[in-house]
N, C-alpha and C. Protein backbone atom coordinates (compact mmCIF):
# COMPACT_ATOMS: atom_id res chain seq x y z
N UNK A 1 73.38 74.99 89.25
CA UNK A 1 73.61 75.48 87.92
C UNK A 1 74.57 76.66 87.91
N UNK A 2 74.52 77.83 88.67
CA UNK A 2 75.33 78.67 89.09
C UNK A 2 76.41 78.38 89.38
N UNK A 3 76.58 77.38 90.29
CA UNK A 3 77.80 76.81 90.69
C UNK A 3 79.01 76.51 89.58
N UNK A 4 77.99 75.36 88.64
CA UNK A 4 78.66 74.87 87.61
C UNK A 4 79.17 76.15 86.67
N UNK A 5 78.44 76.95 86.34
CA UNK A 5 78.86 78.09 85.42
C UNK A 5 80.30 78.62 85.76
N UNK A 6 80.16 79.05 87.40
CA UNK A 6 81.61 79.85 88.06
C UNK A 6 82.08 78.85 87.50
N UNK A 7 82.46 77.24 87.82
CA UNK A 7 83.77 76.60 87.75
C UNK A 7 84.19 76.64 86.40
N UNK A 8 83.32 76.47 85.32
CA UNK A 8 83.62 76.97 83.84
C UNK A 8 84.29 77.82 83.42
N UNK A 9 83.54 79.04 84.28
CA UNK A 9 84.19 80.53 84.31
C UNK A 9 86.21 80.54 85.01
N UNK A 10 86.18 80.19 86.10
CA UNK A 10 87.24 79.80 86.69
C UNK A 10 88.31 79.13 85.73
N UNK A 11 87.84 78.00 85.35
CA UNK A 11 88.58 76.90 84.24
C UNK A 11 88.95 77.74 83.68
N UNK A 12 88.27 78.09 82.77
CA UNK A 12 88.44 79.08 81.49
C UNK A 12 89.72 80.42 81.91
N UNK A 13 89.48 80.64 83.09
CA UNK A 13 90.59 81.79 83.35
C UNK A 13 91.68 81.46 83.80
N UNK A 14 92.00 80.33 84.32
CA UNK A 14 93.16 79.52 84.71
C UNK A 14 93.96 79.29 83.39
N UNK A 15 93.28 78.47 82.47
CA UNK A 15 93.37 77.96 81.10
C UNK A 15 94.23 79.13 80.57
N UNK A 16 93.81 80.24 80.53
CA UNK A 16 94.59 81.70 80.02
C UNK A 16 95.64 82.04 80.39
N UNK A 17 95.07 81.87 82.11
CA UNK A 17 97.12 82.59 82.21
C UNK A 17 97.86 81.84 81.98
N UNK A 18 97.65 79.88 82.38
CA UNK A 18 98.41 79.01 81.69
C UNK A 18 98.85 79.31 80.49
N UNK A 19 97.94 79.58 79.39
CA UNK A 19 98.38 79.57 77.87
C UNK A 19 99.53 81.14 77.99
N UNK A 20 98.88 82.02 78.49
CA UNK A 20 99.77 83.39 78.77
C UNK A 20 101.37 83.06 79.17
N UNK A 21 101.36 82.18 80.37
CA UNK A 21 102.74 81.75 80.86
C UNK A 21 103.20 80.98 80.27
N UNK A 22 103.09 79.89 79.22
CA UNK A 22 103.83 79.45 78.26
C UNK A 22 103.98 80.01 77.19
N UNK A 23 103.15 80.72 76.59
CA UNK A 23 103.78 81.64 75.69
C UNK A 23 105.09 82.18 76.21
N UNK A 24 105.15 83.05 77.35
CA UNK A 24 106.07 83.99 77.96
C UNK A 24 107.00 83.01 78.28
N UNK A 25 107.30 81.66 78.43
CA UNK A 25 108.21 80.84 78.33
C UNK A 25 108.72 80.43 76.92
N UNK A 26 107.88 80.51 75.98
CA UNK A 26 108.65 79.56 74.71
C UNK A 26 109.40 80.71 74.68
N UNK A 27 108.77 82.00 74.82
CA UNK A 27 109.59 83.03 74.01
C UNK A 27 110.58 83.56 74.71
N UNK A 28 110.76 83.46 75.90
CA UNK A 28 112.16 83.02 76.95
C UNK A 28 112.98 83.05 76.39
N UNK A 29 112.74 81.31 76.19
CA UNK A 29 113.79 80.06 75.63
C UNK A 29 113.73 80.56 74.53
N UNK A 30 113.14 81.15 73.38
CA UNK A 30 113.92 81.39 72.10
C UNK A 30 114.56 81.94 72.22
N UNK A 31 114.46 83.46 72.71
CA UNK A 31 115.66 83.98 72.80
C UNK A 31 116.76 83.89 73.52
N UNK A 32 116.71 82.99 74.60
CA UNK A 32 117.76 82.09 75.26
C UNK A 32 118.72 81.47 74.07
N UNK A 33 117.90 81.03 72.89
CA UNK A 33 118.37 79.84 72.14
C UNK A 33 119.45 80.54 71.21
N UNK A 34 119.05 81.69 70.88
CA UNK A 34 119.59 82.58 70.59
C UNK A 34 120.75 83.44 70.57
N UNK A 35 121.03 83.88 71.63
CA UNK A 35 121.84 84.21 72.32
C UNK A 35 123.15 83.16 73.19
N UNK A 36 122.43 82.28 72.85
CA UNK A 36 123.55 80.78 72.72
C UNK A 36 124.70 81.16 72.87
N UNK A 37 124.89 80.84 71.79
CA UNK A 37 126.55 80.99 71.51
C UNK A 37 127.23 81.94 72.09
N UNK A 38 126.37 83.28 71.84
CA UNK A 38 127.58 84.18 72.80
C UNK A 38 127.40 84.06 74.19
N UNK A 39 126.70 83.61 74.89
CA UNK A 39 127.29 83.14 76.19
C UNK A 39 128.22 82.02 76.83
N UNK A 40 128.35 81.43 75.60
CA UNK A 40 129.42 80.56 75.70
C UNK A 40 130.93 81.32 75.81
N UNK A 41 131.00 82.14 74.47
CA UNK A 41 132.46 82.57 74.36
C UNK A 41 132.41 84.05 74.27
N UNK A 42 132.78 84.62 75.54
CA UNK A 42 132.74 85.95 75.91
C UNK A 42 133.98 86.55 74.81
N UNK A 43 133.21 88.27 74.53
CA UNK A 43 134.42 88.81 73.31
C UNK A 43 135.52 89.45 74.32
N UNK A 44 136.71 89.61 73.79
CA UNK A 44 137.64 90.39 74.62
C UNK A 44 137.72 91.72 75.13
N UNK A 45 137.11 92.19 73.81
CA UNK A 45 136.94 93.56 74.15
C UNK A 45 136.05 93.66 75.67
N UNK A 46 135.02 92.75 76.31
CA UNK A 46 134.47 92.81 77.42
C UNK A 46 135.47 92.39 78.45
N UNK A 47 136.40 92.93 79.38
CA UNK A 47 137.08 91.75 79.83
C UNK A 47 136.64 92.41 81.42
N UNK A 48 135.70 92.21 81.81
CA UNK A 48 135.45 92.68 83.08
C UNK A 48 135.21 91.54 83.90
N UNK A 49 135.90 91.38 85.14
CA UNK A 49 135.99 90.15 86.44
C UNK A 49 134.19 89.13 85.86
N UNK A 50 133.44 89.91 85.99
CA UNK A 50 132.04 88.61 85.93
C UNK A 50 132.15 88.19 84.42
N UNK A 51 132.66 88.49 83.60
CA UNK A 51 132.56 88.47 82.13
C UNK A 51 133.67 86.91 82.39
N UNK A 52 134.84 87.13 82.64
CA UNK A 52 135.71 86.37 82.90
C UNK A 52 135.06 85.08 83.22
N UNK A 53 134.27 84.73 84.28
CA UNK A 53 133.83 83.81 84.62
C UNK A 53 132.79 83.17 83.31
N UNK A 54 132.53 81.61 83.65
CA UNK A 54 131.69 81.00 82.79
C UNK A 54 130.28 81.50 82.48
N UNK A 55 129.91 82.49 82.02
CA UNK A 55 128.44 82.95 81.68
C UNK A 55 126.87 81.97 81.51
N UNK A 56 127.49 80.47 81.19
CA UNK A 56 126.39 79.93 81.49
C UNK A 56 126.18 79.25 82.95
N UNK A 57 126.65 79.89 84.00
CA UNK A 57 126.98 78.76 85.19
C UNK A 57 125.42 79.48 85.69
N UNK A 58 125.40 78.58 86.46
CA UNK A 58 123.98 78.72 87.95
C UNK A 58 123.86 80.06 88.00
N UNK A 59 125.08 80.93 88.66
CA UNK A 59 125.05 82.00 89.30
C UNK A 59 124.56 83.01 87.96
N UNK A 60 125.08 82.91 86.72
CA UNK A 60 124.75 83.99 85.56
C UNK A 60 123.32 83.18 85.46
N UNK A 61 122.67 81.89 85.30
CA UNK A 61 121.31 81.87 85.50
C UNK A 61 120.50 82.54 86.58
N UNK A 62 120.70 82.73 87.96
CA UNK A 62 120.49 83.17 89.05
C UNK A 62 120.19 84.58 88.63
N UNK A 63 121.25 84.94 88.26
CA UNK A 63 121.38 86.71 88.09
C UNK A 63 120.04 86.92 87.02
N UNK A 64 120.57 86.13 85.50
CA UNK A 64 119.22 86.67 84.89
C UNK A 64 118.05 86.43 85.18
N UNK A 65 117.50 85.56 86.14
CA UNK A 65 116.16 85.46 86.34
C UNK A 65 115.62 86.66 87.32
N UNK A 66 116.65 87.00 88.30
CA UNK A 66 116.57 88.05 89.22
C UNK A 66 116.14 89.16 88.80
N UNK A 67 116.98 89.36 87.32
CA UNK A 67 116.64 90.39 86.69
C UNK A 67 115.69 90.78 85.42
N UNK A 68 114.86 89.41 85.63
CA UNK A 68 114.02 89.23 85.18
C UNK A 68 112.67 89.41 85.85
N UNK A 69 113.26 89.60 86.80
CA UNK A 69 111.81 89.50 88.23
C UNK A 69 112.21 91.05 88.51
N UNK A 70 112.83 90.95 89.00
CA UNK A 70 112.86 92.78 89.01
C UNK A 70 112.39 93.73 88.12
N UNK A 71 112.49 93.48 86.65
CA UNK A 71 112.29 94.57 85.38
C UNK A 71 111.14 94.31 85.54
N UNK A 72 110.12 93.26 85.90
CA UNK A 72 108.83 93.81 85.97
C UNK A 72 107.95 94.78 86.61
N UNK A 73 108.24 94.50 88.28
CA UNK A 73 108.23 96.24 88.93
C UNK A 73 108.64 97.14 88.57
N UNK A 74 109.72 97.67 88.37
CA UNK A 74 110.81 98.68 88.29
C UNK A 74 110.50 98.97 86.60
N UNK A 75 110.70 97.99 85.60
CA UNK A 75 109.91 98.63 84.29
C UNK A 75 108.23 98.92 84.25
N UNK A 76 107.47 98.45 85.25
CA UNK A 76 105.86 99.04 85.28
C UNK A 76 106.63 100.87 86.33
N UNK A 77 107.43 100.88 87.51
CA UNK A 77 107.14 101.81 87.88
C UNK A 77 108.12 103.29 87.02
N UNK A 78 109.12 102.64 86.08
CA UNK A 78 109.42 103.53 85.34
C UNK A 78 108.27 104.21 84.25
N UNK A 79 107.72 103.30 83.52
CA UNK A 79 106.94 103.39 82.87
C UNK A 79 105.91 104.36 83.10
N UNK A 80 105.23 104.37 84.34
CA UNK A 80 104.47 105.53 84.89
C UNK A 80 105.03 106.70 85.36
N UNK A 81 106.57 106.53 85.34
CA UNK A 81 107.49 108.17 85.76
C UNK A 81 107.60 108.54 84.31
N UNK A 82 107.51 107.71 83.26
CA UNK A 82 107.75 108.52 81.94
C UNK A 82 106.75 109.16 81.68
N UNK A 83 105.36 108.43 81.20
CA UNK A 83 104.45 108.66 80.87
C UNK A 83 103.72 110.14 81.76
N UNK A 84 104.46 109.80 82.86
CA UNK A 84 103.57 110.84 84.05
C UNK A 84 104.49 112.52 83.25
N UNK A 85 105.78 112.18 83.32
CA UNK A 85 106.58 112.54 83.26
C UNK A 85 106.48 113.38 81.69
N UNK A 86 105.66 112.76 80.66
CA UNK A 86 105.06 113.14 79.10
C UNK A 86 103.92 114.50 79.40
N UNK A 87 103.36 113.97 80.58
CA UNK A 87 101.77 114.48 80.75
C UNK A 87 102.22 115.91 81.12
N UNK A 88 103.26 115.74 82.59
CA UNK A 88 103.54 117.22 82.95
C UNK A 88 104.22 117.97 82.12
N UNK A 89 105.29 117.51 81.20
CA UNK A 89 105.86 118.19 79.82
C UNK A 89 104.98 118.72 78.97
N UNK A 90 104.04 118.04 78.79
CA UNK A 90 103.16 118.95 77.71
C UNK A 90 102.30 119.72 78.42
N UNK A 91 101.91 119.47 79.42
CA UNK A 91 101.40 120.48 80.35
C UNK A 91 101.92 121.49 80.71
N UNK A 92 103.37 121.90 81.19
CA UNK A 92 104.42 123.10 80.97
C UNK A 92 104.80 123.52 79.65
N UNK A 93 104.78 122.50 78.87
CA UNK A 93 104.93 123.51 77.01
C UNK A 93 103.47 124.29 77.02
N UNK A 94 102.70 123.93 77.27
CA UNK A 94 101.26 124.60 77.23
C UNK A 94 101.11 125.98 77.75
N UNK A 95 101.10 125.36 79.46
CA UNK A 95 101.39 126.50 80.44
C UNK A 95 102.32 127.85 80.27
N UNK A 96 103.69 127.84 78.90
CA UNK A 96 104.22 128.39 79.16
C UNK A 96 104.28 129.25 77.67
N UNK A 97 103.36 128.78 77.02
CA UNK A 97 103.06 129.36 75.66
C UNK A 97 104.13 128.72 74.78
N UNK A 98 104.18 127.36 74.73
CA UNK A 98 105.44 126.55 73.71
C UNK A 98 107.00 127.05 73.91
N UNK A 99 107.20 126.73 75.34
CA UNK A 99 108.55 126.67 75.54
C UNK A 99 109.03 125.58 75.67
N UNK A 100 109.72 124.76 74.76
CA UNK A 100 110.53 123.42 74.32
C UNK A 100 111.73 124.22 74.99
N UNK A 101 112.39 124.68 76.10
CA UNK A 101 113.65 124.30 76.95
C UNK A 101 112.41 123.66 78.41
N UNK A 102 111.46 124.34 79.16
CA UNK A 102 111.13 124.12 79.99
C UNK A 102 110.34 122.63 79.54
N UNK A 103 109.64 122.14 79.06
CA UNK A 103 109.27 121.13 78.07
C UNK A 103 110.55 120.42 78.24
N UNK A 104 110.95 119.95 77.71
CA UNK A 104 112.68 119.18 77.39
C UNK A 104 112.97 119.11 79.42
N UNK A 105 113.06 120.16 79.74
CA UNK A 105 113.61 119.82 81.12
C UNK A 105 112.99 118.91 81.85
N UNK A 106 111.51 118.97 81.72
CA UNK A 106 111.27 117.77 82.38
C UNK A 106 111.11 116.23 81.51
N UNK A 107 110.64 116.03 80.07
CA UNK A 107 110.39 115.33 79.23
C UNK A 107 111.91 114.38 79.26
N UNK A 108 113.37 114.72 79.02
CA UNK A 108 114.43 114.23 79.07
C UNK A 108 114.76 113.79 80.16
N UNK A 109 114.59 113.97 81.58
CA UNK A 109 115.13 113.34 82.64
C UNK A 109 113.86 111.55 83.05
N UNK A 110 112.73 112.71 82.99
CA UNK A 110 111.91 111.63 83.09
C UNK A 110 111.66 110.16 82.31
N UNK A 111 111.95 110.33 80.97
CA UNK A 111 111.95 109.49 79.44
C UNK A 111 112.72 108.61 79.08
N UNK A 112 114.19 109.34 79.43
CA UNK A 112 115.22 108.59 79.44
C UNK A 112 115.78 107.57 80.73
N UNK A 113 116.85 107.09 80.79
CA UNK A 113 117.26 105.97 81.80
C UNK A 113 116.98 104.82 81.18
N UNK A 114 116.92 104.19 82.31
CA UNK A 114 117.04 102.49 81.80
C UNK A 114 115.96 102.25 82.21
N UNK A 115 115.34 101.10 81.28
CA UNK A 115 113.67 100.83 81.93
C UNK A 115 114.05 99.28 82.06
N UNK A 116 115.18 98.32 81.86
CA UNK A 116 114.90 97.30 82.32
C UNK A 116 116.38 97.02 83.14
N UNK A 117 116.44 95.82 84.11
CA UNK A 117 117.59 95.38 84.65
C UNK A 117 118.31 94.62 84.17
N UNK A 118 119.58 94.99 83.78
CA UNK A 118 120.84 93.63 83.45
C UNK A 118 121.52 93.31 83.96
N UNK A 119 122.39 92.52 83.89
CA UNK A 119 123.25 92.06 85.08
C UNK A 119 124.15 92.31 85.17
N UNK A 120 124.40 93.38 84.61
CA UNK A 120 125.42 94.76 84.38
C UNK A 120 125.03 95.43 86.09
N UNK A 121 123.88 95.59 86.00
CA UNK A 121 123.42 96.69 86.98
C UNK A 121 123.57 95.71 88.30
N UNK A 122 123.18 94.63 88.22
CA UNK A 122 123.02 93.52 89.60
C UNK A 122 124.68 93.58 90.41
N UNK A 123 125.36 93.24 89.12
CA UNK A 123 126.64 93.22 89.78
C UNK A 123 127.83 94.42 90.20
N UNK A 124 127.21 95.51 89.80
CA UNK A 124 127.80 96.77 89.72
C UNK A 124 128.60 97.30 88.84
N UNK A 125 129.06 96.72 87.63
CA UNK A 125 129.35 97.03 86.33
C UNK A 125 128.91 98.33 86.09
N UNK A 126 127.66 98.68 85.87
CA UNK A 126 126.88 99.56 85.28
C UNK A 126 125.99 99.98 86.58
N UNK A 127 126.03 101.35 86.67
CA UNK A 127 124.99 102.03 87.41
C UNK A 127 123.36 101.97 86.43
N UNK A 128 122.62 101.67 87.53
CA UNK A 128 121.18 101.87 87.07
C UNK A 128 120.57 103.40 87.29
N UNK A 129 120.03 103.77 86.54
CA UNK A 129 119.91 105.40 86.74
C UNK A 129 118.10 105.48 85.94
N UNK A 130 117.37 105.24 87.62
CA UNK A 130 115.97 105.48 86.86
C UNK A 130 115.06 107.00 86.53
N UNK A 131 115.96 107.74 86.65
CA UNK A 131 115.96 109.32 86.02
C UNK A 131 117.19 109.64 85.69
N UNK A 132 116.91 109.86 83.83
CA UNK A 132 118.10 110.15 82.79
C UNK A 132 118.80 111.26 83.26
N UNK A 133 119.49 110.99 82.27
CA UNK A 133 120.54 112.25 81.99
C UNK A 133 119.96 113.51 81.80
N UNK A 134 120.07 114.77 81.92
CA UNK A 134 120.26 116.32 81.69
C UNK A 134 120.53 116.25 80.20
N UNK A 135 119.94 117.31 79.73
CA UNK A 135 120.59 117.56 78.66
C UNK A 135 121.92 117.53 78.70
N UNK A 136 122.76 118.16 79.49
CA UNK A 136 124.12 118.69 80.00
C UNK A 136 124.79 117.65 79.71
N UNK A 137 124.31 116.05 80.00
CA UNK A 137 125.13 114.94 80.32
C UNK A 137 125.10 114.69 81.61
N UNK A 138 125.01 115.29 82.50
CA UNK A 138 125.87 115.05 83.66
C UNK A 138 124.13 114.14 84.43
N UNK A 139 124.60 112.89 85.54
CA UNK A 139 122.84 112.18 86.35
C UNK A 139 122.33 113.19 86.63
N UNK A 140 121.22 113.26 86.72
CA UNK A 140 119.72 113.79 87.63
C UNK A 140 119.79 113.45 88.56
């Protein structure tokens, strides 16, 4: 009887992430469906060497899935440098009797950046920078 219960139990949780992972697929492909057209006909104003090439070939599939697999680490471990990154900010505005420059110094480097990968960043187009900018402008 026990037995039978786990495999229920089991079923039942399989059943979920299944339904979980097709969700996270239709909604893929919609916005795949979406974004259609402009991967067909790149604008000029972009005219950079990978742009040039056919955007729907293997290799631009290749790239976005890569970088689709990547933004999930790298956006969970940004995610905890921000948040961490919130906690010690308000913890130094506190500590320092409401000083918003020391506050800001850490809140802006930590907060900002890029939290997911494009294939901007894969191919070297675009630097990935997972601690923002300075107030100043200038990387962290």
């Amino acid at each position: 009887m026990i037995t039978n219960r786990f495999l229920w139990v089991q079923a039942g949780r399989v059943l979920l992430v299944g339904a979980a992972f097709c969700t996270l697929l239709a909604l893929t492909e919609e916005s795949v469906r979406a974004h259609g057209e402009d991967l067909s006909d790149p604008s000029p104003s972009h005219s950079s060497p990978s742009s040039q090439s056919n955007l729907a070939s293997p290799e631009a599939a290749g790239r976005q899935a890569a970088c689709w697999a990547l933004t999930i680490p790298y956006g969970a471990a940004k995610m905890v440098y921000a948040i961490g990154g919130g906690i010690v900010g308000g913890f130094a505005w506190a500590v320092t009797g409401g000083n918003m420059a020391v506050a800001k110094s850490i809140w802006i480097p930590s907060m900002t950046g890029h939290y997911i990968v494009q294939p901007q960043h894969l191919t070297g187009e675009e630097h990935l920078y997972f601690v923002g900018r300075s107030s100043a402008g200038s990387p962290s």
